[in-house]
Protein backbone atom coordinates (compact mmCIF):
# COMPACT_ATOMS: atom_id res chain seq x y z
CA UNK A 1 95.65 99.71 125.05
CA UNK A 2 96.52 97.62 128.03
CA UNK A 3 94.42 96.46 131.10
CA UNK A 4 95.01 94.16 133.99
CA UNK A 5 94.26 90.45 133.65
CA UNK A 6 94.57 87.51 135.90
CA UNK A 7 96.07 84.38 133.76
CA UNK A 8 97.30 81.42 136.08
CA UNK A 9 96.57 83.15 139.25
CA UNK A 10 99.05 86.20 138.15
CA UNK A 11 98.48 89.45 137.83
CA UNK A 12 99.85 90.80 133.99
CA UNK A 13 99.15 93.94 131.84
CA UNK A 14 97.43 92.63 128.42
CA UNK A 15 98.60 95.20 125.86
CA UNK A 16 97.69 95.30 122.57
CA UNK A 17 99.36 97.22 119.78
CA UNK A 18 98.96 97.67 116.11
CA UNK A 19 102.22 96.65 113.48
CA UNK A 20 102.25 97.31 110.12
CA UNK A 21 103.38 93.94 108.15
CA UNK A 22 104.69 95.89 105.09
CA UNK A 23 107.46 97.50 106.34
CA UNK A 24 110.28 95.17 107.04
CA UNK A 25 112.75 98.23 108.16
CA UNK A 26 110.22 98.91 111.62
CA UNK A 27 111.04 97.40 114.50
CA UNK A 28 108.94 97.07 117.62
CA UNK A 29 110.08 96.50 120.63
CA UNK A 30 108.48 96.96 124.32
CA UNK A 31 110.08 99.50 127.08
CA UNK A 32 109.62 99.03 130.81
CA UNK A 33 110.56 101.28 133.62
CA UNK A 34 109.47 101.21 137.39
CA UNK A 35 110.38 105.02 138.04
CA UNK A 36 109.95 108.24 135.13
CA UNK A 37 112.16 110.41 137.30
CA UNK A 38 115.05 108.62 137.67
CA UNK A 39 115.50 105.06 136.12
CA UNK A 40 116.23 104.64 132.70
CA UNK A 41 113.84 102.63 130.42
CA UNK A 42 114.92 99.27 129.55
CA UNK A 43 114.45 97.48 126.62
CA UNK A 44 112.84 93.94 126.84
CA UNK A 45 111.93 93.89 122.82
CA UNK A 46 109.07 90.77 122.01
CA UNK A 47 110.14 89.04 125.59
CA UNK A 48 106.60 89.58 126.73
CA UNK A 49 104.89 89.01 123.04
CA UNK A 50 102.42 86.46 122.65
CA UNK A 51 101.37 85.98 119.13
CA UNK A 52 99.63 88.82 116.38
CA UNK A 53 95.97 88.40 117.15
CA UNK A 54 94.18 88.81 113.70
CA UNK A 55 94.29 91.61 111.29
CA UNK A 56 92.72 95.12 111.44
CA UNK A 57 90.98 95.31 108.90
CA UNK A 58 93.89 95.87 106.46
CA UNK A 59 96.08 94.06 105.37
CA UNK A 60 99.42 95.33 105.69
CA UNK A 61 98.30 96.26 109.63
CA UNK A 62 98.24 92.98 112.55
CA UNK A 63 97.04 93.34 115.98
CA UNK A 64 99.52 92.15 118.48
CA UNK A 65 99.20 90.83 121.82
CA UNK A 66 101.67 91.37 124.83
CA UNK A 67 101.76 90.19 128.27
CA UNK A 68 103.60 92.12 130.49
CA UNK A 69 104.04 90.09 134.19
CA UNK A 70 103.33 92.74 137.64
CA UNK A 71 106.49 92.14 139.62
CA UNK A 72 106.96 95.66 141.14
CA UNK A 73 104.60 98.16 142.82
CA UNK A 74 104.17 100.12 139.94
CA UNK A 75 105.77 99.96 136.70
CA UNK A 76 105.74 101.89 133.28
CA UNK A 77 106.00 100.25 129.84
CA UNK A 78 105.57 101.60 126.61
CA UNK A 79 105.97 100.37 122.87
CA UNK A 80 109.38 101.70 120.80
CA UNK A 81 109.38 101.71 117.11
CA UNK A 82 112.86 101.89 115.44
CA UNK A 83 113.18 102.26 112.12
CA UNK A 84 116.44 100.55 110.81
């Protein structure tokens, strides 16, 4: 889930994603892109991760929180799980 949030007089996306902590071979990383036609999607990985926010209810699951700065126009992100 992500909305638009003014922190310091800045404009950021606040997105919010679930991790599971019992599975040490998932990765999560973040993706950002400013065009879906043409531009590939770049990898930024935790740069814009703040800190897990609390659990979910279970334990094995954390809420994490992400801010994501608006430097372009209009931008794309999305949330990449790898599993090494």
């Amino acid at each position: 889930m992500g909305c638009v949030v003014e922190i310091g007089g800045s404009n950021i996306v606040e997105y919010v994603y679930r991790r599971r902590t019992d599975d040490a071979t998932l990765d999560y990383g973040q993706v950002l892109n400013t065009n879906l036609l043409t531009a590939p999607w770049i990898n930024v990985g935790h740069t814009y991760e703040i800190a897990p926010t609390g659990s979910s209810g279970d334990p094995n699951i954390e809420s994490v929180t992400n801010h994501v700065p608006i430097t372009e126009p209009r931008g794309f992100f999305g949330l990449e799980v790898i599993d090494n």
